[in-house]
N, C-alpha and C. Protein backbone atom coordinates (compact mmCIF):
# COMPACT_ATOMS: atom_id res chain seq x y z
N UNK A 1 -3.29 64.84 -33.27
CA UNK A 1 -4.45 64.81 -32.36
C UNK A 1 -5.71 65.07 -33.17
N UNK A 2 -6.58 64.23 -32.59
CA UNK A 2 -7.93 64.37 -33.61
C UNK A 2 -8.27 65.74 -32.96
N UNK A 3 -9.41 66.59 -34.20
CA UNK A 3 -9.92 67.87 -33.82
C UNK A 3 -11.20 67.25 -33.54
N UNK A 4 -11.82 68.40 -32.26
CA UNK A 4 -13.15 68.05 -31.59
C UNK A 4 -13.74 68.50 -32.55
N UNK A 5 -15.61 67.60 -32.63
CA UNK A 5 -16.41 68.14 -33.17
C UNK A 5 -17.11 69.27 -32.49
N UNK A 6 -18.00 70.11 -33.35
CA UNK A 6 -18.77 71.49 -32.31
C UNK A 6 -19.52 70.85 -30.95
N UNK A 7 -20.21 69.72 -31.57
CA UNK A 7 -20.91 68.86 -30.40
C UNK A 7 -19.72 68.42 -29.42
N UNK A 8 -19.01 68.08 -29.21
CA UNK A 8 -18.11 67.71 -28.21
C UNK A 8 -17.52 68.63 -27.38
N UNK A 9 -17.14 70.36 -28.31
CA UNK A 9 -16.89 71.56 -27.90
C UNK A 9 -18.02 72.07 -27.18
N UNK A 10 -19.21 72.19 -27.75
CA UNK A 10 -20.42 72.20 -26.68
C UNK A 10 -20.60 71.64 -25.59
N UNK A 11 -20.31 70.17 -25.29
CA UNK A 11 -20.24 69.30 -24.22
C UNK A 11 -19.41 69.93 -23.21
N UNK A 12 -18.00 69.76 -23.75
CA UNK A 12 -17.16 70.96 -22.83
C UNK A 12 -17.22 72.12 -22.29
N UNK A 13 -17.85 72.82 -23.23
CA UNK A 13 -18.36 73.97 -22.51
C UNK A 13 -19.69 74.01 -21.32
N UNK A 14 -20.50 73.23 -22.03
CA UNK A 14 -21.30 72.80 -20.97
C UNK A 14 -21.22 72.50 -19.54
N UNK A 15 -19.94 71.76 -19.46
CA UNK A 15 -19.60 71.05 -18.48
C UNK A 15 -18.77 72.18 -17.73
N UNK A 16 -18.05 72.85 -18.22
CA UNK A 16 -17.76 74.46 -17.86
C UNK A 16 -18.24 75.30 -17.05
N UNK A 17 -20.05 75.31 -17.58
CA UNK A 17 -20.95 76.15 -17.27
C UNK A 17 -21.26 75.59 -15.55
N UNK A 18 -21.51 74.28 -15.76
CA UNK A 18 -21.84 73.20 -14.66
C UNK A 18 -21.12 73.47 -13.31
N UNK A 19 -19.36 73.73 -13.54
CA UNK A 19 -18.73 73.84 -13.15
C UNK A 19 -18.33 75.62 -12.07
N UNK A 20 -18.55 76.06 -12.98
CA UNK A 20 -19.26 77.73 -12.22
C UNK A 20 -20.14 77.95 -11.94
N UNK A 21 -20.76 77.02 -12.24
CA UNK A 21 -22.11 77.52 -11.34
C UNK A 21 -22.18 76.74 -10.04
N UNK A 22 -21.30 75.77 -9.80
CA UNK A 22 -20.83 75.54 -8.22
C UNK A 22 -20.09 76.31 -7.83
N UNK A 23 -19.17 77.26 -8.65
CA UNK A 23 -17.97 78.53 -8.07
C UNK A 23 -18.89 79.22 -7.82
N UNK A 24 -20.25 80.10 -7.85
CA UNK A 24 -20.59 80.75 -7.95
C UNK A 24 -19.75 82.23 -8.53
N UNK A 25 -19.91 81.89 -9.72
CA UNK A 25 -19.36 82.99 -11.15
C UNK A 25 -20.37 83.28 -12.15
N UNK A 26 -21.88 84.06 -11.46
CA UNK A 26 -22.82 83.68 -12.66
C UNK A 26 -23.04 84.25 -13.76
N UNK A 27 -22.15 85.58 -13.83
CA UNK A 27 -21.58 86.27 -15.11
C UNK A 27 -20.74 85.91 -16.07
N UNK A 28 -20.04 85.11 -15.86
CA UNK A 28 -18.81 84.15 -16.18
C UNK A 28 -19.95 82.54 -17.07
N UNK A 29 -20.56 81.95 -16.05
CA UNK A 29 -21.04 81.05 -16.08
C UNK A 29 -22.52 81.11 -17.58
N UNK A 30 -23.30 82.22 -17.07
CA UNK A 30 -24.09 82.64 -18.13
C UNK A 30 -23.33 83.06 -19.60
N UNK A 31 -22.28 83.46 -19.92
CA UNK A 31 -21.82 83.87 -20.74
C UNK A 31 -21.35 82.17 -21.19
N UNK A 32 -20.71 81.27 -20.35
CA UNK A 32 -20.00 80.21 -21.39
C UNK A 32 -21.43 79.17 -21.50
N UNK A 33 -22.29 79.14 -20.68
CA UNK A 33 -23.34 78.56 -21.36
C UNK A 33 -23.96 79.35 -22.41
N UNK A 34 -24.10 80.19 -22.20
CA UNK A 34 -24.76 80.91 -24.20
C UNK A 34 -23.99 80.90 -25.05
N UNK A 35 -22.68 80.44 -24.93
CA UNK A 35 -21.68 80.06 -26.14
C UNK A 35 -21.55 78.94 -26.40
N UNK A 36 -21.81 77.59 -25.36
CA UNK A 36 -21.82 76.69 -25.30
C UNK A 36 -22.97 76.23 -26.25
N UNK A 37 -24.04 76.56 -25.92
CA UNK A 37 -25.43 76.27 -27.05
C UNK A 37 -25.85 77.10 -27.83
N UNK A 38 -24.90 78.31 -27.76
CA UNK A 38 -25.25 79.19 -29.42
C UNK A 38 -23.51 78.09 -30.37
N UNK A 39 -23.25 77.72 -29.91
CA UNK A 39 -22.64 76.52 -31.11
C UNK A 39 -23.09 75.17 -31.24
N UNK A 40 -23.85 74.74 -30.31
CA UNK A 40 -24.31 73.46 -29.95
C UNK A 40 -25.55 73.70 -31.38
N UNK A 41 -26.31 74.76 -31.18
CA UNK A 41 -26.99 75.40 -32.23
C UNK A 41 -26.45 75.67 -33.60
N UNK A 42 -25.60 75.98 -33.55
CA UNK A 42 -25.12 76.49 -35.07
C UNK A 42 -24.62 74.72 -36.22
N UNK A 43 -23.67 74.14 -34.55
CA UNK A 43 -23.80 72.72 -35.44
C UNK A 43 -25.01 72.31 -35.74
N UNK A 44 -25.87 72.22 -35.26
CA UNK A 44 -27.42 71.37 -35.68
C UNK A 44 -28.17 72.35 -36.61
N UNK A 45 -28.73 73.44 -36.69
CA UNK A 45 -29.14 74.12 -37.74
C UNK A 45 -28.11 75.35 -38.51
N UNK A 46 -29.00 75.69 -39.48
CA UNK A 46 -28.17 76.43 -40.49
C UNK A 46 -28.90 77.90 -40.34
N UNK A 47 -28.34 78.84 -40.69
CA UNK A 47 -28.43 80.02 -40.45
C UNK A 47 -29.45 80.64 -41.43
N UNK A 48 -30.99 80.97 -41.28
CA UNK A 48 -32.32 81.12 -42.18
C UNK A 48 -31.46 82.36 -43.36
N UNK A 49 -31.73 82.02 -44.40
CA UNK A 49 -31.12 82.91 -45.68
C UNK A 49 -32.32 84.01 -45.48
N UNK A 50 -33.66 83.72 -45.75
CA UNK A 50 -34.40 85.16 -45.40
C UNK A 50 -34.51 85.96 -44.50
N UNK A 51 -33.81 86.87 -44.15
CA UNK A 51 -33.31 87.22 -43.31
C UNK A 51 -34.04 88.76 -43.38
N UNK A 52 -34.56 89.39 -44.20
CA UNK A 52 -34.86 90.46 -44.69
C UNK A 52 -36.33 90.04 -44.16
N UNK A 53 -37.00 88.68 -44.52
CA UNK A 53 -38.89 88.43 -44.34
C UNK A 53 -38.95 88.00 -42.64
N UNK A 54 -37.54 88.08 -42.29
CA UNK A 54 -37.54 87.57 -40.97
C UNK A 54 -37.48 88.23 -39.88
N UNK A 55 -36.82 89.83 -40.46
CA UNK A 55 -36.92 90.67 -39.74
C UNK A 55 -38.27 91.38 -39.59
N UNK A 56 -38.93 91.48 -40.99
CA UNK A 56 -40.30 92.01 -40.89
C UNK A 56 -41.32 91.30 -39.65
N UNK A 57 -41.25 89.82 -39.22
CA UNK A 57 -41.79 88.56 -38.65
C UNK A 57 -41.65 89.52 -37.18
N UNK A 58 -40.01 89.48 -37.15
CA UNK A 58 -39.33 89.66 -35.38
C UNK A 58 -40.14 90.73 -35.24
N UNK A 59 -40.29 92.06 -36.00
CA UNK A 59 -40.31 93.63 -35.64
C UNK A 59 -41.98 93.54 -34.93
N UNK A 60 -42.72 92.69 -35.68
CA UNK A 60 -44.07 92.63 -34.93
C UNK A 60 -44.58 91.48 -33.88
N UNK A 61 -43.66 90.27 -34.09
CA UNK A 61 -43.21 90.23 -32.63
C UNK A 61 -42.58 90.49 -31.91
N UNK A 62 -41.48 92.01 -31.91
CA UNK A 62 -41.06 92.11 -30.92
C UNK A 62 -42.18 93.37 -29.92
N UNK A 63 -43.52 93.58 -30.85
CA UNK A 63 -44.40 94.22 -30.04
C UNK A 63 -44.85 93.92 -29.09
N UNK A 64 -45.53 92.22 -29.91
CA UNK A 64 -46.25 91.54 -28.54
C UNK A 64 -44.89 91.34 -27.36
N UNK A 65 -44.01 91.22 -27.58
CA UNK A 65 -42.92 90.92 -26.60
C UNK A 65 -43.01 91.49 -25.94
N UNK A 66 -43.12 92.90 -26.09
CA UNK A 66 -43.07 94.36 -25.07
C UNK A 66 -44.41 94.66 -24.66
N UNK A 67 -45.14 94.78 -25.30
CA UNK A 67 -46.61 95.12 -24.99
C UNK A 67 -48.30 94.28 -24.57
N UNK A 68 -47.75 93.15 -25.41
CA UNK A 68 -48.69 91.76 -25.17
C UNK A 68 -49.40 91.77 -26.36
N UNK A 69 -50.61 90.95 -25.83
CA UNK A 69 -50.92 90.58 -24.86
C UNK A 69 -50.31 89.78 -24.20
N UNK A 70 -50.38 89.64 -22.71
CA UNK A 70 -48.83 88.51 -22.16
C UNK A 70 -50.22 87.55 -21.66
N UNK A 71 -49.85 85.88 -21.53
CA UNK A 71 -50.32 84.63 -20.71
C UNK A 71 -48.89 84.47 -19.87
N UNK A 72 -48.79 84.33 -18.82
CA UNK A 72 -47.90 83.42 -17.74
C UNK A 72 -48.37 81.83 -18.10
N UNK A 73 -47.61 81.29 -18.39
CA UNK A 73 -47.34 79.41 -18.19
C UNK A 73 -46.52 78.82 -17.33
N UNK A 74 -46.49 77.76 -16.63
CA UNK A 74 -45.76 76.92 -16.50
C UNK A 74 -46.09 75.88 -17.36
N UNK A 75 -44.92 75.33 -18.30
CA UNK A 75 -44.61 73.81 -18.91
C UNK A 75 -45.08 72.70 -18.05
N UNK A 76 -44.99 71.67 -19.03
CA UNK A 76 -45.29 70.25 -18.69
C UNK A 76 -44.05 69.78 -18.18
N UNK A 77 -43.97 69.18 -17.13
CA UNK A 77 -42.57 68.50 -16.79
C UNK A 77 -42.02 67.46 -17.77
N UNK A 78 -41.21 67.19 -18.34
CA UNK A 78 -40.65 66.08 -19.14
C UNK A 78 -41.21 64.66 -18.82
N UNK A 79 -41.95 64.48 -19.76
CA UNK A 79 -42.52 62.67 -19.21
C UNK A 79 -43.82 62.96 -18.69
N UNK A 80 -44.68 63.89 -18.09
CA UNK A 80 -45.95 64.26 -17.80
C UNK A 80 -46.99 64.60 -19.22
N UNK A 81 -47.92 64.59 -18.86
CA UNK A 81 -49.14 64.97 -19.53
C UNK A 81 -49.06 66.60 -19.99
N UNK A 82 -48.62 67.16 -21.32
CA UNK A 82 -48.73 68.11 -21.63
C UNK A 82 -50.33 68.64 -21.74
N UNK A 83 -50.67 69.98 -20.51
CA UNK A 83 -51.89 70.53 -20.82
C UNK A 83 -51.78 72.04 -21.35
N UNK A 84 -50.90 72.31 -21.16
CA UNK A 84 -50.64 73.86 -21.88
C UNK A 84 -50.85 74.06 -22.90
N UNK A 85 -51.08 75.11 -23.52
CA UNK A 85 -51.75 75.60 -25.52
C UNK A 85 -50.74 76.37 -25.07
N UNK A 86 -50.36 77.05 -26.44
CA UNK A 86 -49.60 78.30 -26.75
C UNK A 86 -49.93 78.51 -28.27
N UNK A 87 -51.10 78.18 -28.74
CA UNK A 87 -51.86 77.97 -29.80
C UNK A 87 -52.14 79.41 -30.46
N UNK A 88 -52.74 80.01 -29.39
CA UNK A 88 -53.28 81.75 -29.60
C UNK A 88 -52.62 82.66 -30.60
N UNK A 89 -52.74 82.99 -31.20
CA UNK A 89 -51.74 83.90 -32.15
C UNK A 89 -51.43 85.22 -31.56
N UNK A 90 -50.87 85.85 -31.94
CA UNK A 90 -49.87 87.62 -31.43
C UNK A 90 -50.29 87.78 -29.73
N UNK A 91 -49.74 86.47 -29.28
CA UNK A 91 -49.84 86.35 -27.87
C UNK A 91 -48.47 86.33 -26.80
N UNK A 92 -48.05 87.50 -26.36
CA UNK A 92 -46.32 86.84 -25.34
C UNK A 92 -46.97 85.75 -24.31
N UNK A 93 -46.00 84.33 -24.64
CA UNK A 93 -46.21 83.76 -23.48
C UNK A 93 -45.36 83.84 -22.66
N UNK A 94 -45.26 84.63 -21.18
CA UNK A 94 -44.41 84.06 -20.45
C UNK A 94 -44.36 82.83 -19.72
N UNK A 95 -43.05 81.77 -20.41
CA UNK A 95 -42.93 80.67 -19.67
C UNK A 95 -41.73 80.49 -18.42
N UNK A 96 -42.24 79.47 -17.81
CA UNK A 96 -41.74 79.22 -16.67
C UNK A 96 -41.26 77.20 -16.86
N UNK A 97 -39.74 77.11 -17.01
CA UNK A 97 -39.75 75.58 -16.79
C UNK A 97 -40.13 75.21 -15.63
N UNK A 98 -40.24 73.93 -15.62
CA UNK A 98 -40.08 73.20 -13.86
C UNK A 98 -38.77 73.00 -13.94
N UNK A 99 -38.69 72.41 -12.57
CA UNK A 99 -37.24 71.55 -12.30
C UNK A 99 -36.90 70.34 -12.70
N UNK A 100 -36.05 69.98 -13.76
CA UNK A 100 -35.95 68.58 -14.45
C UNK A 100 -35.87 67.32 -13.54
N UNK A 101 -36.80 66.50 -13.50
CA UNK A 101 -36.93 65.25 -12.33
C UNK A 101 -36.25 63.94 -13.26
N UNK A 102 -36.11 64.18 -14.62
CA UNK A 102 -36.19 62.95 -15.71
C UNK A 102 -34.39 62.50 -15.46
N UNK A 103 -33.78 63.09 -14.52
CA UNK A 103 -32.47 62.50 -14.80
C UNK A 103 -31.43 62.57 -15.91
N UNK A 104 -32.17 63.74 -16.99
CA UNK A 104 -31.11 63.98 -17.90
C UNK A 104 -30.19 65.48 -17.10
N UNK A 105 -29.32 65.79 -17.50
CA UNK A 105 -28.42 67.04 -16.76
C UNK A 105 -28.72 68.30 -16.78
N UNK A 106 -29.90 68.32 -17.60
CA UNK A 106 -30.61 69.69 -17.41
C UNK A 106 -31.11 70.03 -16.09
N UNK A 107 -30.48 71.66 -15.20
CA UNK A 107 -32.05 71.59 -14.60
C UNK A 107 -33.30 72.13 -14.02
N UNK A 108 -33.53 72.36 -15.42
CA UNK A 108 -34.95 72.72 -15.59
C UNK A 108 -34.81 72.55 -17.14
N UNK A 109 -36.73 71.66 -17.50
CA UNK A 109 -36.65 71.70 -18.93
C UNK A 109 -38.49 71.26 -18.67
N UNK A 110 -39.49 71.69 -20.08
CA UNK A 110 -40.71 70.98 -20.03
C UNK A 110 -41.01 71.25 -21.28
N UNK A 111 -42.38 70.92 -21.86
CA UNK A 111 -42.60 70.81 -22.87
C UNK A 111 -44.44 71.53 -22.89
N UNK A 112 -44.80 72.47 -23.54
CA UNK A 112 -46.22 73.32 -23.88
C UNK A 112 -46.77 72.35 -25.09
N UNK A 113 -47.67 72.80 -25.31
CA UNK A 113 -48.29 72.38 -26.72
C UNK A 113 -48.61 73.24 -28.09
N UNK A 114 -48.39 72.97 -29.15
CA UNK A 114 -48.82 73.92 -29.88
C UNK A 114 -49.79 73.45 -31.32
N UNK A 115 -50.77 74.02 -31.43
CA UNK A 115 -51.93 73.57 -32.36
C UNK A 115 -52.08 74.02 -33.76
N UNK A 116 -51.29 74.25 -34.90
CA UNK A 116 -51.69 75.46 -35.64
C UNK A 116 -52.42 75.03 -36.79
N UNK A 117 -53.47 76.24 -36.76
CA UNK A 117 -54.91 76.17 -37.48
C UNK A 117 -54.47 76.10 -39.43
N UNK A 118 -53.00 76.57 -39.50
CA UNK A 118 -52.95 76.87 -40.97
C UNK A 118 -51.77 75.70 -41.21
N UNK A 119 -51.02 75.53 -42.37
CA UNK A 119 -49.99 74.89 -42.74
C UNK A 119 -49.30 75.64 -43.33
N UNK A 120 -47.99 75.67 -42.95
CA UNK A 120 -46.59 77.02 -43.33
C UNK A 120 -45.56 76.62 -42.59
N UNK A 121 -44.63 77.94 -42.33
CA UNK A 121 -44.00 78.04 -41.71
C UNK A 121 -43.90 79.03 -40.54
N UNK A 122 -43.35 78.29 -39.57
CA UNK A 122 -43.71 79.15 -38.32
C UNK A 122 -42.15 79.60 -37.71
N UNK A 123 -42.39 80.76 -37.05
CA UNK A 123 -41.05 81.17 -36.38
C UNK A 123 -41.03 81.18 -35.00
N UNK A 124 -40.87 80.76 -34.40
CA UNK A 124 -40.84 80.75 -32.66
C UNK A 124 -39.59 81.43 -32.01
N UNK A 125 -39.87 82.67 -31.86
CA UNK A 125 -39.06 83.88 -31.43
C UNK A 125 -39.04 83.84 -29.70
N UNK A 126 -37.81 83.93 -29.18
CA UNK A 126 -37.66 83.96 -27.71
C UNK A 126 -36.71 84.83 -27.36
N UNK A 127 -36.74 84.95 -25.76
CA UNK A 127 -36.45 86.12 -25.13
C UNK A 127 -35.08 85.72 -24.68
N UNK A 128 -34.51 84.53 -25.15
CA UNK A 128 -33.21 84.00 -24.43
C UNK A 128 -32.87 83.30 -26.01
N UNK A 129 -31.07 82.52 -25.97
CA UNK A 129 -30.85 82.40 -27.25
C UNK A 129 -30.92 80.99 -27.09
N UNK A 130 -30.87 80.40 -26.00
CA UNK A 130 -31.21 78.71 -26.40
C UNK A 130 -32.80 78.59 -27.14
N UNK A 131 -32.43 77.94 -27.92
CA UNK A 131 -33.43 77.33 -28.74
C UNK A 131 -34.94 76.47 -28.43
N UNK A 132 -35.18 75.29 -29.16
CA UNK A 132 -36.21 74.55 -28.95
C UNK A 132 -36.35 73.79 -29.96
N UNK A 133 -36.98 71.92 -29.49
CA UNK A 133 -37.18 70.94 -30.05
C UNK A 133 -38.09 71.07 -30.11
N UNK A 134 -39.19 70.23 -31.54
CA UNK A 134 -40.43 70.12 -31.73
C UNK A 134 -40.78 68.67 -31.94
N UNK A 135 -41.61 67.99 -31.15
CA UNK A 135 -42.15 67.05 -31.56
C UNK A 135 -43.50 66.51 -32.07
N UNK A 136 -43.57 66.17 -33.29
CA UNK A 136 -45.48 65.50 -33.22
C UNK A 136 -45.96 64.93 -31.89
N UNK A 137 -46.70 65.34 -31.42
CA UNK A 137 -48.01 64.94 -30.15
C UNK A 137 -48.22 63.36 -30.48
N UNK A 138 -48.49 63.21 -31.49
CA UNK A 138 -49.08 62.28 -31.61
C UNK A 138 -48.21 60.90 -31.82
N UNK A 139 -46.91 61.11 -32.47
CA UNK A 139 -46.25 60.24 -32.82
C UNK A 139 -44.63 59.88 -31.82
N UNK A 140 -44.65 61.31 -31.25
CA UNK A 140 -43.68 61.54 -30.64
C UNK A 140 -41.97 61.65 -31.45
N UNK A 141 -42.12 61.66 -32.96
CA UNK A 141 -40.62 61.86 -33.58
C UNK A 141 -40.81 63.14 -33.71
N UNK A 142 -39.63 63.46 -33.79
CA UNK A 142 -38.79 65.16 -33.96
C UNK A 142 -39.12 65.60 -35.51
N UNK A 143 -39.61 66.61 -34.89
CA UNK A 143 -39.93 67.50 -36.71
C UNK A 143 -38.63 68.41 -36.66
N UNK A 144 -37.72 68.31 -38.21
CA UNK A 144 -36.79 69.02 -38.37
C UNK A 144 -37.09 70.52 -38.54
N UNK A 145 -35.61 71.04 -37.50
CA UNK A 145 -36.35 72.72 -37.56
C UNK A 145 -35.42 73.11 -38.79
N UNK A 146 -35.68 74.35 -39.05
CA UNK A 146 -35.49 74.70 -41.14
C UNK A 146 -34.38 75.10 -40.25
N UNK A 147 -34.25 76.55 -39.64
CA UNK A 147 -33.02 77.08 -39.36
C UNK A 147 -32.86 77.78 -38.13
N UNK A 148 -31.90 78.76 -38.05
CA UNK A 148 -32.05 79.38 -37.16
C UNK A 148 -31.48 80.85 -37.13
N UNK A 149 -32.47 81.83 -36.86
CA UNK A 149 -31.79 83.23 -36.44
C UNK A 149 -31.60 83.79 -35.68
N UNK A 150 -30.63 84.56 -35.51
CA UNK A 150 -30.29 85.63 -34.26
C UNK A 150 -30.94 86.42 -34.52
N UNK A 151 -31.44 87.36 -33.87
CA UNK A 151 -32.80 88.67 -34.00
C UNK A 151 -31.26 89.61 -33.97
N UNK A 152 -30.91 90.53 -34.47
CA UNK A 152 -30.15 91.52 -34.36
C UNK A 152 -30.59 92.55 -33.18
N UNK A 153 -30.25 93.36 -32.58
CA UNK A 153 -30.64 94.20 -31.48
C UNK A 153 -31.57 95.43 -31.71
N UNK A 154 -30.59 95.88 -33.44
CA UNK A 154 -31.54 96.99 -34.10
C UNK A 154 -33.04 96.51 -34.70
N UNK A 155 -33.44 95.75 -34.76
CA UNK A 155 -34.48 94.74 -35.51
C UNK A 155 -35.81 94.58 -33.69
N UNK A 156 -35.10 94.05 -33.16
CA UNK A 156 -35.64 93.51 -31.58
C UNK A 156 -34.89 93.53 -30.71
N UNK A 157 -34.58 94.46 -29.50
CA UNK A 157 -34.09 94.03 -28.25
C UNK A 157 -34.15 93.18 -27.42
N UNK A 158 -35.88 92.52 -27.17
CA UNK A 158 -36.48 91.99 -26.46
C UNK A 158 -36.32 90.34 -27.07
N UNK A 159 -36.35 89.86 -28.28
CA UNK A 159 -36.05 88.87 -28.38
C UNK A 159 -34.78 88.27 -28.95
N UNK A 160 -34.26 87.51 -28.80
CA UNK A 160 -32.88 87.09 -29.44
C UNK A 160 -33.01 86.24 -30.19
N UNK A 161 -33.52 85.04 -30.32
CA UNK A 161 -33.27 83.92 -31.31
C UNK A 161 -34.78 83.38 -32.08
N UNK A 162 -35.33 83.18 -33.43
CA UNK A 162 -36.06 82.43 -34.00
C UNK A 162 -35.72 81.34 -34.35
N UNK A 163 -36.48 80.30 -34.44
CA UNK A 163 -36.42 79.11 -35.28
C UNK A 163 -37.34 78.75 -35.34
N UNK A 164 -37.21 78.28 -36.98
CA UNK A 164 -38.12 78.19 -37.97
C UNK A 164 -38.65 76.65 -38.37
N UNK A 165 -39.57 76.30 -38.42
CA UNK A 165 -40.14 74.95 -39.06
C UNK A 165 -41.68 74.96 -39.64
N UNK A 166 -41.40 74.19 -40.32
CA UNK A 166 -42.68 73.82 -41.59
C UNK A 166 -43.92 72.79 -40.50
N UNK A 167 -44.52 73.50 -40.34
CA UNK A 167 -45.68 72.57 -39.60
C UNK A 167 -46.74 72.42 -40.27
N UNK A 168 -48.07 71.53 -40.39
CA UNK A 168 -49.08 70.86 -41.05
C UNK A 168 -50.59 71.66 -39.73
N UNK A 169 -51.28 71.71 -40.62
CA UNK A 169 -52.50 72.47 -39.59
C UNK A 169 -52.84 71.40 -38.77
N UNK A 170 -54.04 71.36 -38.26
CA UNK A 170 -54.40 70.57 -37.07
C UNK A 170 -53.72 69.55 -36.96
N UNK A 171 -52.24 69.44 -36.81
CA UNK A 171 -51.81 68.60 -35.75
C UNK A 171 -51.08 69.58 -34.72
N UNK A 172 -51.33 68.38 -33.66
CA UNK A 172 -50.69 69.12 -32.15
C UNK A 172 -49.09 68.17 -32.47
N UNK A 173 -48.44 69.93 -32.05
CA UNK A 173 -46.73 69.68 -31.58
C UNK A 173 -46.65 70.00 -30.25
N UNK A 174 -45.50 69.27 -29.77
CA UNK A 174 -45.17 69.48 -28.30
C UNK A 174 -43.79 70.33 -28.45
N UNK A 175 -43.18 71.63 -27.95
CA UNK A 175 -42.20 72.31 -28.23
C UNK A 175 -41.83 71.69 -27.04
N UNK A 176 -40.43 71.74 -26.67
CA UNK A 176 -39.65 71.03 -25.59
C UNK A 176 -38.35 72.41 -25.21
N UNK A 177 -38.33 72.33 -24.54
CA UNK A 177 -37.80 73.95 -23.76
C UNK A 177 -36.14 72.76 -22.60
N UNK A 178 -35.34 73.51 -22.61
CA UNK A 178 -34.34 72.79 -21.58
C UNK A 178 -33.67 73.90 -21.18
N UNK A 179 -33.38 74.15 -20.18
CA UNK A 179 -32.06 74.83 -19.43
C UNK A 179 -31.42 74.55 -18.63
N UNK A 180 -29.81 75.15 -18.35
CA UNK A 180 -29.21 74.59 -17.17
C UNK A 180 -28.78 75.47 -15.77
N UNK A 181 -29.48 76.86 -16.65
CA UNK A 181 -29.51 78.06 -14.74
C UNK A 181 -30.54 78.56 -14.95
N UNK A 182 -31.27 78.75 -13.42
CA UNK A 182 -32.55 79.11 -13.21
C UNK A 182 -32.89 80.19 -14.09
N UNK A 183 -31.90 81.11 -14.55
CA UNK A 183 -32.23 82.45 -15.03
C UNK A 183 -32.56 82.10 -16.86
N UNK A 184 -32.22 81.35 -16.82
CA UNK A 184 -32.69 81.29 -18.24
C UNK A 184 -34.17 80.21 -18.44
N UNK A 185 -34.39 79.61 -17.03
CA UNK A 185 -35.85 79.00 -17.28
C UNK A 185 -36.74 79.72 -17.42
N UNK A 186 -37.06 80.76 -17.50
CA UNK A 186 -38.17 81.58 -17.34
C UNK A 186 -38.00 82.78 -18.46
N UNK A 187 -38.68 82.91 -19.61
CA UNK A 187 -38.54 83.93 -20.85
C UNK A 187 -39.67 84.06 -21.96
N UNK A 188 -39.60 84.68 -22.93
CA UNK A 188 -41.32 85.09 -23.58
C UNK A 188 -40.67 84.05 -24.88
N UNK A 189 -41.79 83.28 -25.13
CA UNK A 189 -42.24 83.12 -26.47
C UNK A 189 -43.36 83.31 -26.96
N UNK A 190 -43.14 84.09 -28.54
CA UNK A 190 -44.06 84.84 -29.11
C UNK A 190 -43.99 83.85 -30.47
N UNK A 191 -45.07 83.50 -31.17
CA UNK A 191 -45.14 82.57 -32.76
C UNK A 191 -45.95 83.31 -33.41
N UNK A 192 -45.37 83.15 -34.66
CA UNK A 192 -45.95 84.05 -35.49
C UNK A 192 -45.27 82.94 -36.97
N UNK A 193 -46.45 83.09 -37.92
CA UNK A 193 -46.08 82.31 -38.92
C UNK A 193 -45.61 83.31 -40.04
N UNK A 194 -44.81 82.85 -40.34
CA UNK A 194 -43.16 83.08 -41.67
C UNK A 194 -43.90 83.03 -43.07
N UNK A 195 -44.66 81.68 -43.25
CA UNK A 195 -44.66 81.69 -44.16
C UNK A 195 -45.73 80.59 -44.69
N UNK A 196 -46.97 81.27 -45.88
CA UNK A 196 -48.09 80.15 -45.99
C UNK A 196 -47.86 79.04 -46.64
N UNK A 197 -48.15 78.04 -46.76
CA UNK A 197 -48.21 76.94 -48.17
C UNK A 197 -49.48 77.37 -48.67
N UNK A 198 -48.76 77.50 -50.72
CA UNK A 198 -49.88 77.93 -51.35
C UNK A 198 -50.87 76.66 -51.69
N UNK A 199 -51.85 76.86 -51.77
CA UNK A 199 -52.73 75.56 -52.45
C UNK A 199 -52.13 75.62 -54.14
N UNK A 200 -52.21 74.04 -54.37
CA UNK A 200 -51.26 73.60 -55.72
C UNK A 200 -52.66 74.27 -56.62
């Protein structure tokens, strides 16, 4: 028998999650969807080796996490006109998805904007462990994310997962947010940049 790939094991589990959450089992259900896409995750990125400059990153965002300053958002619906910034620096945003109308199986998913003034690397730290896609604004292809970390508990309570990517200054990215139970549409992201590019 052929062995499944992680992506296919993800699918399954997914479909799992889908599945209890018509049983109504949402302890059950929340637990196999965060296993479902903390591997769905692990197949697609690799686990950030600095792990030591990453904790220094989390520990002062996990201030703003707790303390703020906080913005409330709601996202752009998938396929709408992104007007949201999340541009601001040592800012918690609390976001809010909509309800996915686009017909993919998510449901709830949208997309904010993000502007950054420098060129580096940035960490986008959240309050839940599903992740996030980044796309150029302008071009609409996927910028590859570097990696990904788990925030340890002793490090940050408040946030669980970073991921990391190399972004270029004034261009606008669109971050793309998805979930599949209400309780995980709604959580803080805090950005904070990792790391500068030196001038040659």
């Amino acid at each position: 028998m052929k062995p499944e790939s992680p992506f296919q094991k993800s699918l399954l589990a997914v479909g799992v999650a889908a599945l209890l959450a018509g049983c109504g089992a949402p302890g059950a259900e929340e637990e196999v969807e965060q296993d479902a896409l903390a591997q769905e995750e692990a197949a697609l990125l690799p686990s950030c080796e600095e792990a030591e400059e990453l904790a220094e990153v989390t520990e002062h965002a996990c201030i703003h996490a707790e303390v703020g300053p906080f913005e409330p958002v709601t996202a752009a619906a998938l396929g709408a006109p992104v007007l949201v910034d999340v541009s601001t620096p040592h800012t918690a945003y609390n976001i809010t998805l909509p309800t996915n109308t686009s017909g993919w199986g998510w449901g709830w998913a949208g997309r904010v904007s993000f502007l950054p003034d420098e060129s580096g690397e940035f960490a986008f730290l959240l309050s839940r462990f599903r992740g996030l896609r980044i796309y150029d604004a302008a071009t609409g292809a996927e910028v590859a994310r570097e990696c990904r970390y788990q925030v340890p508990a002793d490090v940050c309570d408040t946030l669980k997962t970073a991921i990391v990517a190399d972004l270029e200054a004034d261009t606008e990215y669109y971050l793309e947010f998805r979930s599949l139970l209400r309780r995980n549409a709604s959580f803080s992201l805090v950005i904070e940049e990792a790391a500068h590019h030196h001038a040659e």
